[in-house]
N, C-alpha and C. Protein backbone atom coordinates (compact mmCIF):
# COMPACT_ATOMS: atom_id res chain seq x y z
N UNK A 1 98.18 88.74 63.77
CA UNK A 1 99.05 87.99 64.65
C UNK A 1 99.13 86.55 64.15
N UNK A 2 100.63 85.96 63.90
CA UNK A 2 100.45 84.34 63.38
C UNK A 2 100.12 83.86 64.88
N UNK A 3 99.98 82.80 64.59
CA UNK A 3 99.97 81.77 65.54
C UNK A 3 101.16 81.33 66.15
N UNK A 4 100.82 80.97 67.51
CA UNK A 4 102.48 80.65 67.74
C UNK A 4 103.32 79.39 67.57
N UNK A 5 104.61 79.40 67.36
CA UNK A 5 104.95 77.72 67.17
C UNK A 5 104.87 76.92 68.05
N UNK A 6 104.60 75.48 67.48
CA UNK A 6 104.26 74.46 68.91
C UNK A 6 104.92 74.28 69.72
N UNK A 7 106.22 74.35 69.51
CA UNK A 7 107.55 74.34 70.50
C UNK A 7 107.63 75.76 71.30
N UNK A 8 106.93 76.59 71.49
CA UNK A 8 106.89 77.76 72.53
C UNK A 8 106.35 77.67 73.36
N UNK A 9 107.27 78.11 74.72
CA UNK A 9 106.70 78.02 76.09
C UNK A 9 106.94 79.14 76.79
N UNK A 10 106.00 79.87 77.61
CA UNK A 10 106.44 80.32 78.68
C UNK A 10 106.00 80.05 80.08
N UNK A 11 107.46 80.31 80.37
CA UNK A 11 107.69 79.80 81.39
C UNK A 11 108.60 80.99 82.75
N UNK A 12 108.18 80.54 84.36
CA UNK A 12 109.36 81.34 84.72
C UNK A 12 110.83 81.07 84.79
N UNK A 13 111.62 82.18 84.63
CA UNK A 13 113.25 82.08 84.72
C UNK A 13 113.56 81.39 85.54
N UNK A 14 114.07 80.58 84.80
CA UNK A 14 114.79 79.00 85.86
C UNK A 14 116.36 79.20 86.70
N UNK A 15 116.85 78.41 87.19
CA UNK A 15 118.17 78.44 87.77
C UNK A 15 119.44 77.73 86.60
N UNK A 16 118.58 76.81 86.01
CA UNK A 16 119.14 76.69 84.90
C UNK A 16 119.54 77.63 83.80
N UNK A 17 118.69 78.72 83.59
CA UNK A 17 118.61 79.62 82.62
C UNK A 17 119.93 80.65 82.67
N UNK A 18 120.26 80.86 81.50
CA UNK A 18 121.59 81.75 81.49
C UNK A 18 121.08 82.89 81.73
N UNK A 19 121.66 83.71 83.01
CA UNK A 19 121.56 84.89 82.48
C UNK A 19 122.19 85.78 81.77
N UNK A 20 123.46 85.33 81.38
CA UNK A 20 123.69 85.77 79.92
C UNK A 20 122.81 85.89 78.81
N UNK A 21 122.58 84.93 78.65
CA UNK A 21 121.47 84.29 77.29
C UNK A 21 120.29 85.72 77.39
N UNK A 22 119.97 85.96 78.70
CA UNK A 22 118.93 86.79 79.12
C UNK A 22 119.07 88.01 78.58
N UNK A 23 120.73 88.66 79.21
CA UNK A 23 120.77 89.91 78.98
C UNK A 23 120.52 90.36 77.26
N UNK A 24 121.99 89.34 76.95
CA UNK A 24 121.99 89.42 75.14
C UNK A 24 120.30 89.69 74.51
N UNK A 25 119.74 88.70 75.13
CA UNK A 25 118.03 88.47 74.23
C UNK A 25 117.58 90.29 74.54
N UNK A 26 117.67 90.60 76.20
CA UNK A 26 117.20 91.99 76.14
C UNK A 26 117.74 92.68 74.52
N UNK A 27 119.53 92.55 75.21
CA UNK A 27 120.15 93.87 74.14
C UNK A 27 119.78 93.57 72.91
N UNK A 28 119.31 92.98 72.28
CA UNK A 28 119.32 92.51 70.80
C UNK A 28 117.65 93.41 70.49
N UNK A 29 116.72 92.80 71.48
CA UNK A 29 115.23 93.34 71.34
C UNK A 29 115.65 94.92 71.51
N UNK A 30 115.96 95.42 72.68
CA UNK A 30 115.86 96.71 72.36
C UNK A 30 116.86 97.69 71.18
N UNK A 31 118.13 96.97 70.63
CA UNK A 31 118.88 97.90 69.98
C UNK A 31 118.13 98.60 68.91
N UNK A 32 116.85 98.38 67.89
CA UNK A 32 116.12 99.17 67.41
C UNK A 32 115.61 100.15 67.72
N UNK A 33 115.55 100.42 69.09
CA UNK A 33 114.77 101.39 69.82
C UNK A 33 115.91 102.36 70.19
N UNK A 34 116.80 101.89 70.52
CA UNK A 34 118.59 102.94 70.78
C UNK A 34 118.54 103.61 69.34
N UNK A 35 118.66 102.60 68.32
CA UNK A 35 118.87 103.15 66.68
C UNK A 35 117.80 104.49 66.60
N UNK A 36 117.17 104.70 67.24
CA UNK A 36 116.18 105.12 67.05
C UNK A 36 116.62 106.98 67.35
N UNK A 37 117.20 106.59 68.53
CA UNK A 37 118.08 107.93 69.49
C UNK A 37 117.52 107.90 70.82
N UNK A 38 116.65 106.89 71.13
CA UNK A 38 116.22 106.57 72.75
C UNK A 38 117.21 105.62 73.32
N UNK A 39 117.06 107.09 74.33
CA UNK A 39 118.04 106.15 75.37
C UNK A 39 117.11 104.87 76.40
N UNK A 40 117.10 103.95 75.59
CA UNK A 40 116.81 103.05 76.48
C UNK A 40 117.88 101.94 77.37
N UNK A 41 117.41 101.64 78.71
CA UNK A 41 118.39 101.11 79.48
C UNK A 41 118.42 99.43 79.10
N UNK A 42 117.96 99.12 78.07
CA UNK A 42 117.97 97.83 78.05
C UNK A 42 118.95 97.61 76.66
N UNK A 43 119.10 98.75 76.14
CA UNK A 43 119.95 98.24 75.24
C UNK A 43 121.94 98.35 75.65
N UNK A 44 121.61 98.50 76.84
CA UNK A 44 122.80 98.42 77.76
C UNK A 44 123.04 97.51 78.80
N UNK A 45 121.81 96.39 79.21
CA UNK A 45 122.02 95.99 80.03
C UNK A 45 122.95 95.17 80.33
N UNK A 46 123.89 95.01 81.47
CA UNK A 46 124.59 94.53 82.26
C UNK A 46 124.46 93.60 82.98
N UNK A 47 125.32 92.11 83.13
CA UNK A 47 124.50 91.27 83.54
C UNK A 47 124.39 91.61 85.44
N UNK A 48 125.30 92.86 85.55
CA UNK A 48 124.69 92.81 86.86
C UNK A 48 123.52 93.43 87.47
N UNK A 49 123.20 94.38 85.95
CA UNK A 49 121.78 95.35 86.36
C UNK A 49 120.83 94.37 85.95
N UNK A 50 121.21 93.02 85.59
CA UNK A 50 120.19 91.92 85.34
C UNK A 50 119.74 91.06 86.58
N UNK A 51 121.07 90.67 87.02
CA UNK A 51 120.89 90.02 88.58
C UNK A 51 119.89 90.63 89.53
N UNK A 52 120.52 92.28 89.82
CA UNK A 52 119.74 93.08 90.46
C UNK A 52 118.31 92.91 89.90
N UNK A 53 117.58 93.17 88.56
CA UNK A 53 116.66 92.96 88.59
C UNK A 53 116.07 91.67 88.55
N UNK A 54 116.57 90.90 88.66
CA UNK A 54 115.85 89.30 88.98
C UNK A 54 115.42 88.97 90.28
N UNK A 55 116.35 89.62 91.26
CA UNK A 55 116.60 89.45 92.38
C UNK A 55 115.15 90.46 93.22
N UNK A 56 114.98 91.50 91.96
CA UNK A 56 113.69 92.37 92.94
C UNK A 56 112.42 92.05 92.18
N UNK A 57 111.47 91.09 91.84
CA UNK A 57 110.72 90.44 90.86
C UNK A 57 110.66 89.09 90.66
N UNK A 58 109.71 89.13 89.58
CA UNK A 58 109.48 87.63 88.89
C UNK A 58 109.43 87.68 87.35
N UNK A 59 110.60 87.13 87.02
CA UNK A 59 110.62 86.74 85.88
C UNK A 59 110.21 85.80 85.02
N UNK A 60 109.17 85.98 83.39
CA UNK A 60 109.00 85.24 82.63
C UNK A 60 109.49 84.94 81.56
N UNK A 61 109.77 83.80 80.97
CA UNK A 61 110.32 83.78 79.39
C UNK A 61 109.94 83.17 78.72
N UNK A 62 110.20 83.22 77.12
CA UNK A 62 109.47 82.80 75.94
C UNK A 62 110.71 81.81 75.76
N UNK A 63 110.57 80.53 75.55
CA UNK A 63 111.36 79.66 74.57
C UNK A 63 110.81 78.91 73.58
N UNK A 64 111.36 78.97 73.01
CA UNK A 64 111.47 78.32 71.89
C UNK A 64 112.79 77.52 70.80
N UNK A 65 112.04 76.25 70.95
CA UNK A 65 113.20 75.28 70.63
C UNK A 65 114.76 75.24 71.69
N UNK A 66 114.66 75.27 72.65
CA UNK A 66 115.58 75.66 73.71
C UNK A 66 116.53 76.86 73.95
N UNK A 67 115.72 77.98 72.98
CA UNK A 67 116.08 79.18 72.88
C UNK A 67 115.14 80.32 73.75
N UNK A 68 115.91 80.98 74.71
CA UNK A 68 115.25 82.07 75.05
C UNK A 68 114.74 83.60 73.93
N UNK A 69 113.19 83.69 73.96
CA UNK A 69 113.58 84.63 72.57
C UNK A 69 112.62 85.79 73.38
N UNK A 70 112.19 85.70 74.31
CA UNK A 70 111.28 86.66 74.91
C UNK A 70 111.34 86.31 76.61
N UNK A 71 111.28 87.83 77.44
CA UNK A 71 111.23 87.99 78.45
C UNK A 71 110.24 88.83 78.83
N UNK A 72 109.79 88.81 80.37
CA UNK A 72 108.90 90.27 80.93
C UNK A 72 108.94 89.81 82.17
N UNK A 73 109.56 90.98 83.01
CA UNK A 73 110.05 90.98 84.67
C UNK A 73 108.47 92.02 85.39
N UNK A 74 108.27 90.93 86.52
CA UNK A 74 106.97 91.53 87.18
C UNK A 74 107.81 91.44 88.52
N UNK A 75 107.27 93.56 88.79
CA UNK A 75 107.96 93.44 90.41
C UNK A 75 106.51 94.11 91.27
N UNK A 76 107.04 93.85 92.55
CA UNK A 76 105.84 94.86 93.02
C UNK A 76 105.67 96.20 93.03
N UNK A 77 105.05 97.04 93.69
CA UNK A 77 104.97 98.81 93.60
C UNK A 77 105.77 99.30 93.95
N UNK A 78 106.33 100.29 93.69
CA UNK A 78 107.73 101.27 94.07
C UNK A 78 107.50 102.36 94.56
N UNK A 79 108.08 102.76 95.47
CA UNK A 79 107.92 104.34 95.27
C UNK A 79 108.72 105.15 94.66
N UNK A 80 108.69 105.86 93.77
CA UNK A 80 109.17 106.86 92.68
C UNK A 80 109.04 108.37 93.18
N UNK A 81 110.15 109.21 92.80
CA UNK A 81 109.68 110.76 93.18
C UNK A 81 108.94 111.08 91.60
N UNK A 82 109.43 110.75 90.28
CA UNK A 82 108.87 110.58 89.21
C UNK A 82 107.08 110.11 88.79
N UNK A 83 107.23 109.06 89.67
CA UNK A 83 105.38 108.66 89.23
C UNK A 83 104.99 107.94 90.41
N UNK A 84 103.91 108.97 90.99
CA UNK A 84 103.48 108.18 92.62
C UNK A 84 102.87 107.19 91.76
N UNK A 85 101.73 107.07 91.00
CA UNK A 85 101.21 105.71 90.55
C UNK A 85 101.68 104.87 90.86
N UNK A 86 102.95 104.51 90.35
CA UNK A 86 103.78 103.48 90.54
C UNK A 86 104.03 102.93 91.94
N UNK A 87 103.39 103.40 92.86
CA UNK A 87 103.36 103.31 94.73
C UNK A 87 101.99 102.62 94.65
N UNK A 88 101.00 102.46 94.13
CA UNK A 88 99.50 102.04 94.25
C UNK A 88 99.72 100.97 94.62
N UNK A 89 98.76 100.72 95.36
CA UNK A 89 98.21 99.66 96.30
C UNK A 89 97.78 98.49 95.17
N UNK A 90 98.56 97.09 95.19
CA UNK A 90 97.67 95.88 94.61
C UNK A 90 98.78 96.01 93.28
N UNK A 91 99.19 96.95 92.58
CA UNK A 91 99.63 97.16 91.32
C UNK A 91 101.34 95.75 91.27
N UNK A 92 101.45 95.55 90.25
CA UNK A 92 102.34 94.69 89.63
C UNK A 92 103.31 96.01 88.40
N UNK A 93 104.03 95.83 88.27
CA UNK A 93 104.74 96.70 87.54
C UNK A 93 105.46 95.67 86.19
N UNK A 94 104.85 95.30 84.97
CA UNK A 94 105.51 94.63 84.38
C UNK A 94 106.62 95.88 83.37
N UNK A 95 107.38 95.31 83.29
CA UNK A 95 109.14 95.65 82.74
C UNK A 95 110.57 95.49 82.29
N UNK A 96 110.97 95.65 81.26
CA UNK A 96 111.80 94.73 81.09
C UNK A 96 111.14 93.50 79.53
N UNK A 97 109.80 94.10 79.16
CA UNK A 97 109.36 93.63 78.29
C UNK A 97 110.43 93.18 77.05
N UNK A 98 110.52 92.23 76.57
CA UNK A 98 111.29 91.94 75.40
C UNK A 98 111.14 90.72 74.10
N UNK A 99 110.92 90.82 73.17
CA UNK A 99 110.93 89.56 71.78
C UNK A 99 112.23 90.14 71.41
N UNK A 100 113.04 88.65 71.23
CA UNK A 100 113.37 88.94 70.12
C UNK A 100 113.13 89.76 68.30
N UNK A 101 113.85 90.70 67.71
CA UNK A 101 113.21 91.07 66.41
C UNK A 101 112.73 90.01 65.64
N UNK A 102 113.26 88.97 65.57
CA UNK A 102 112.98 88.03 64.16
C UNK A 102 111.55 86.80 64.87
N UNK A 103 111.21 87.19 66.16
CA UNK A 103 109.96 86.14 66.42
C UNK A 103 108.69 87.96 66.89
N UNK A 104 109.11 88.92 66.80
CA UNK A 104 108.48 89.65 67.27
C UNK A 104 107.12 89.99 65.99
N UNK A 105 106.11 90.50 66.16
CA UNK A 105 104.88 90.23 65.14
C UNK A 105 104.37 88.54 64.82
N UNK A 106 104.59 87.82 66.07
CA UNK A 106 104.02 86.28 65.94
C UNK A 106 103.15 85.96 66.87
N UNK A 107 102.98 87.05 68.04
CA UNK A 107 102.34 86.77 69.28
C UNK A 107 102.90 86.17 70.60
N UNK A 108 104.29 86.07 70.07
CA UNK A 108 104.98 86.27 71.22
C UNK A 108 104.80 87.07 72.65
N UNK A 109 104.74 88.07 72.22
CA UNK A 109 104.19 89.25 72.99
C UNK A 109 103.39 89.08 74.06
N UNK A 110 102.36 88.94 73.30
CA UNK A 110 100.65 88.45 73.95
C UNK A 110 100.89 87.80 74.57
N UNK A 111 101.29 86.77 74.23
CA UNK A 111 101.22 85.39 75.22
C UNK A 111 102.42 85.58 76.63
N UNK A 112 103.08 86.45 76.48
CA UNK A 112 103.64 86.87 77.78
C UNK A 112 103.06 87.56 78.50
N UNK A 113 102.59 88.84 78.26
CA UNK A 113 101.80 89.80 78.64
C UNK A 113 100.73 88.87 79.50
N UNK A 114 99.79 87.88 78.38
CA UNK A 114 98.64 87.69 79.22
C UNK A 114 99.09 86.46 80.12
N UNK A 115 100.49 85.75 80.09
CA UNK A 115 100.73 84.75 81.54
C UNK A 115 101.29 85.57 82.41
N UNK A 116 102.03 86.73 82.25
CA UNK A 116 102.20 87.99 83.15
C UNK A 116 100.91 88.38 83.69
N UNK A 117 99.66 88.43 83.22
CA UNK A 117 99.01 88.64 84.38
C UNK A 117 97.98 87.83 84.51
N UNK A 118 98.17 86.22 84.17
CA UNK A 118 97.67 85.47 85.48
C UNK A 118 98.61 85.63 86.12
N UNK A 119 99.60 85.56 85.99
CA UNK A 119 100.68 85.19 86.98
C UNK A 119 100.37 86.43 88.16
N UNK A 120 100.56 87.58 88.13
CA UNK A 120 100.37 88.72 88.70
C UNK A 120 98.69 88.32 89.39
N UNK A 121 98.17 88.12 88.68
CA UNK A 121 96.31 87.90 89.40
C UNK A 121 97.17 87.09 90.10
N UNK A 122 97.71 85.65 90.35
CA UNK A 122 97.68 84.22 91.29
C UNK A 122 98.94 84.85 92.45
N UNK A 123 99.55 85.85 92.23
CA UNK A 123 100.42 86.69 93.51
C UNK A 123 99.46 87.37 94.16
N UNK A 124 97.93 87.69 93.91
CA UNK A 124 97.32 88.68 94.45
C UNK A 124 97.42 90.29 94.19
N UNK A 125 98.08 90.36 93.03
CA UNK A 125 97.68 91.72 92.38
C UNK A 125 96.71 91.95 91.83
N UNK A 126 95.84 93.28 92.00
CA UNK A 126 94.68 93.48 91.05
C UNK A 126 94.83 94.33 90.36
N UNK A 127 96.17 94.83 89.60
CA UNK A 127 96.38 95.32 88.72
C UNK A 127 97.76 95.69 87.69
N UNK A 128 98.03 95.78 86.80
CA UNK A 128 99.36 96.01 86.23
C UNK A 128 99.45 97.55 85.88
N UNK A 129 100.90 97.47 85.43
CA UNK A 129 101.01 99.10 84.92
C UNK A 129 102.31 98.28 83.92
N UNK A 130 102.83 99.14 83.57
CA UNK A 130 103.79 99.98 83.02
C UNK A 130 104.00 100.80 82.27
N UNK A 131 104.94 101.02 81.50
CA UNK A 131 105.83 102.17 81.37
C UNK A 131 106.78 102.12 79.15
N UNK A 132 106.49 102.64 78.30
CA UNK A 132 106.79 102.66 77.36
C UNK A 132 107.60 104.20 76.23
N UNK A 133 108.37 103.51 75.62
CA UNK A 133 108.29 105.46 75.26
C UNK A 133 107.42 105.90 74.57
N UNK A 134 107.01 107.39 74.45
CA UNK A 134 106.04 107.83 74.16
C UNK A 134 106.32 108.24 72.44
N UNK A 135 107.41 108.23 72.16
CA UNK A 135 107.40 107.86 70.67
C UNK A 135 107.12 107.15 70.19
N UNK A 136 107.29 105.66 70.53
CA UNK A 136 107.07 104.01 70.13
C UNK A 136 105.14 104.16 69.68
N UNK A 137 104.49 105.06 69.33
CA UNK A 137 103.21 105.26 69.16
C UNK A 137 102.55 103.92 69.04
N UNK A 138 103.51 102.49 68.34
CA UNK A 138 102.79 100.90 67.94
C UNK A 138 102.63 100.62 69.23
N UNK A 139 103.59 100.87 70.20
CA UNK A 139 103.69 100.01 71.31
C UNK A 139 102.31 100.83 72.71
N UNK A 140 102.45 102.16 72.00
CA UNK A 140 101.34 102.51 73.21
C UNK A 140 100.15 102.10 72.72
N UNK A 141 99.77 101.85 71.84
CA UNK A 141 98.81 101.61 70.75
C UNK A 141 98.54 100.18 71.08
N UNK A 142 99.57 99.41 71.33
CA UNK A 142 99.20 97.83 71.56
C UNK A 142 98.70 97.68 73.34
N UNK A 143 99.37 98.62 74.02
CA UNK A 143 98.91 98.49 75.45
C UNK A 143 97.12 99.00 75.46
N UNK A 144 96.76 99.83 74.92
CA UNK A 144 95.62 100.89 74.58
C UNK A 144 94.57 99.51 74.65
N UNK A 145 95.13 98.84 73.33
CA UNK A 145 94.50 97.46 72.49
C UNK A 145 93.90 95.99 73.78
N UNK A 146 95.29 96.06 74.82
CA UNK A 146 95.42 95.53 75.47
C UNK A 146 94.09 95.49 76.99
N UNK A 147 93.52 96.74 76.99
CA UNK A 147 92.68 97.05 77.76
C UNK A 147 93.12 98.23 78.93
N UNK A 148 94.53 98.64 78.55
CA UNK A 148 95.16 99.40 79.93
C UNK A 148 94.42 101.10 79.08
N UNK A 149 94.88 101.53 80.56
CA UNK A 149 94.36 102.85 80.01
C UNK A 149 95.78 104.00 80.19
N UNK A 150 96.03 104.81 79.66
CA UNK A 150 96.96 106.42 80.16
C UNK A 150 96.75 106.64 81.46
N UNK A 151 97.96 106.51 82.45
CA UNK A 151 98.03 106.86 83.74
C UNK A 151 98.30 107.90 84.28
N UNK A 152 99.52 107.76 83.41
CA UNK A 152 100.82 109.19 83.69
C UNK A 152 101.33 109.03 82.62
N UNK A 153 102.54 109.97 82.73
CA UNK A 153 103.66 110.35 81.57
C UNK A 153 105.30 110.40 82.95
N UNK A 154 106.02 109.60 82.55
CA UNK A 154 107.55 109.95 83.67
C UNK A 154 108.51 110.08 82.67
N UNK A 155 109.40 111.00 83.03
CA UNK A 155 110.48 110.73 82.25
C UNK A 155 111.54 110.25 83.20
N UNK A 156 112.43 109.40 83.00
CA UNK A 156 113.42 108.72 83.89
C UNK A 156 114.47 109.29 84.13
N UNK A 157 115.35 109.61 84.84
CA UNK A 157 116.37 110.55 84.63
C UNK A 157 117.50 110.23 83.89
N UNK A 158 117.39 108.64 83.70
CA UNK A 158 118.43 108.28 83.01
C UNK A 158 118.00 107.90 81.44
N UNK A 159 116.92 108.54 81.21
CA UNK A 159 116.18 108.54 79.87
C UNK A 159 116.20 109.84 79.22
N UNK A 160 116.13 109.84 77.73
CA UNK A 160 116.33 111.02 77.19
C UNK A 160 114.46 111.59 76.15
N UNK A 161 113.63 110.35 76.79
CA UNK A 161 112.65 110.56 75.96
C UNK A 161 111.47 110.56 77.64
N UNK A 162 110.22 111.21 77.22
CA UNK A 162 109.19 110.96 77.96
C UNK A 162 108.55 109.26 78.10
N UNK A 163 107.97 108.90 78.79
CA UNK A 163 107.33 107.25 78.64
C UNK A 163 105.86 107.45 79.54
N UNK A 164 105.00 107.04 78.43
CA UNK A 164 103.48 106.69 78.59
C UNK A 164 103.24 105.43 79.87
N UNK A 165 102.76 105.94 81.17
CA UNK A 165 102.05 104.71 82.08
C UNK A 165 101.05 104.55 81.49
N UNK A 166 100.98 103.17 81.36
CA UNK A 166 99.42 102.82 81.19
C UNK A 166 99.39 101.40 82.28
N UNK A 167 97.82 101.33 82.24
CA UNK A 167 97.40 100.44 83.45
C UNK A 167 96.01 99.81 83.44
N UNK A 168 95.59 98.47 83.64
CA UNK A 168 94.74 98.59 83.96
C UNK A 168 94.35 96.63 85.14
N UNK A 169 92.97 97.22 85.69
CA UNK A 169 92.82 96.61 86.40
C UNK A 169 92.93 94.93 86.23
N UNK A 170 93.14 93.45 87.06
CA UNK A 170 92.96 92.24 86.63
C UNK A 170 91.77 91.82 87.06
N UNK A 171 91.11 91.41 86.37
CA UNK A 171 89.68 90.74 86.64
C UNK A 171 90.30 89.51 87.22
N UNK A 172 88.80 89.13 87.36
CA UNK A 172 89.00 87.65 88.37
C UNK A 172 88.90 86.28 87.36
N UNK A 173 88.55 86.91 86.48
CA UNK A 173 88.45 85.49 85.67
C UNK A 173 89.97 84.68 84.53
């Protein structure tokens, strides 16, 4: 992992912040993963399936140099007919994960992930989850790394691949 540049911040999604700027940064991060033949919903997103999800959550972002280049949306528990997990008591649901390709392998990542869950610990969650495809083997591999563990397996209905829950608890420190 490089180090990150000094000019990177994250921060939460402002009122200032485009959500244009937002969606594009999604579609751009996930179109490798579409190339791929997964149907993922982010390489479609819409800025109104963006609103909607801003509107049910808390959003974080990566800038750099007054560029948005990374996002990750924390909502609370859902209920799903797909994955009761996702109903647990205390749980944070981070989603919507995204780097840009050309800052992604810098630690971008990380450093969202882990202000995603102070942020999630200082709401009073004691735990995260989410949700990845189960092909992406780097990416379940980096959650694994991360300390979460295999929850479940859901497939979405508007997905054409299975996706790995993983989860794990927030300490207090």
């Amino acid at each position: 992992m490089k180090l990150p540049r000094p000019e990177l911040t994250i921060r939460p999604f402002a009122q200032f912040d485009s959500p244009e700027e937002l969606a594009s940064l999604v579609r751009t991060a996930y179109a490798p993963i579409a190339a791929l033949g997964l149907k993922v919903s982010g390489a479609s997103l819409t800025h109104e399936t963006l609103l909607k999800r801003l509107a049910s959550g808390n959003c974080l972002v990566a800038e750099c140099g007054g560029k948005l280049i990374g996002t990750l949306l924390i909502r609370p528990r859902f209920l799903t007919p797909q994955c009761a997990f996702l109903a647990s008591e205390g749980l944070a649901y981070f989603y919507q994960f995204a780097v840009l390709p050309e800052f992604q392998r810098q630690g971008v990542g990380t450093l969202l992930q882990d202000a995603g869950e102070r942020y999630a610990r200082r709401l009073g969650y004691t735990m995260v989850a989410g949700d990845t495809p189960e092909p992406l083997e780097h990416l379940v591999r980096y959650y694994l790394r991360r300390g979460r563990q295999i929850v479940d397996y859901v497939t979405w209905n508007t997905q054409n691949f299975r996706s790995v829950v993983t989860a794990k608890a927030l300490s207090d420190a």
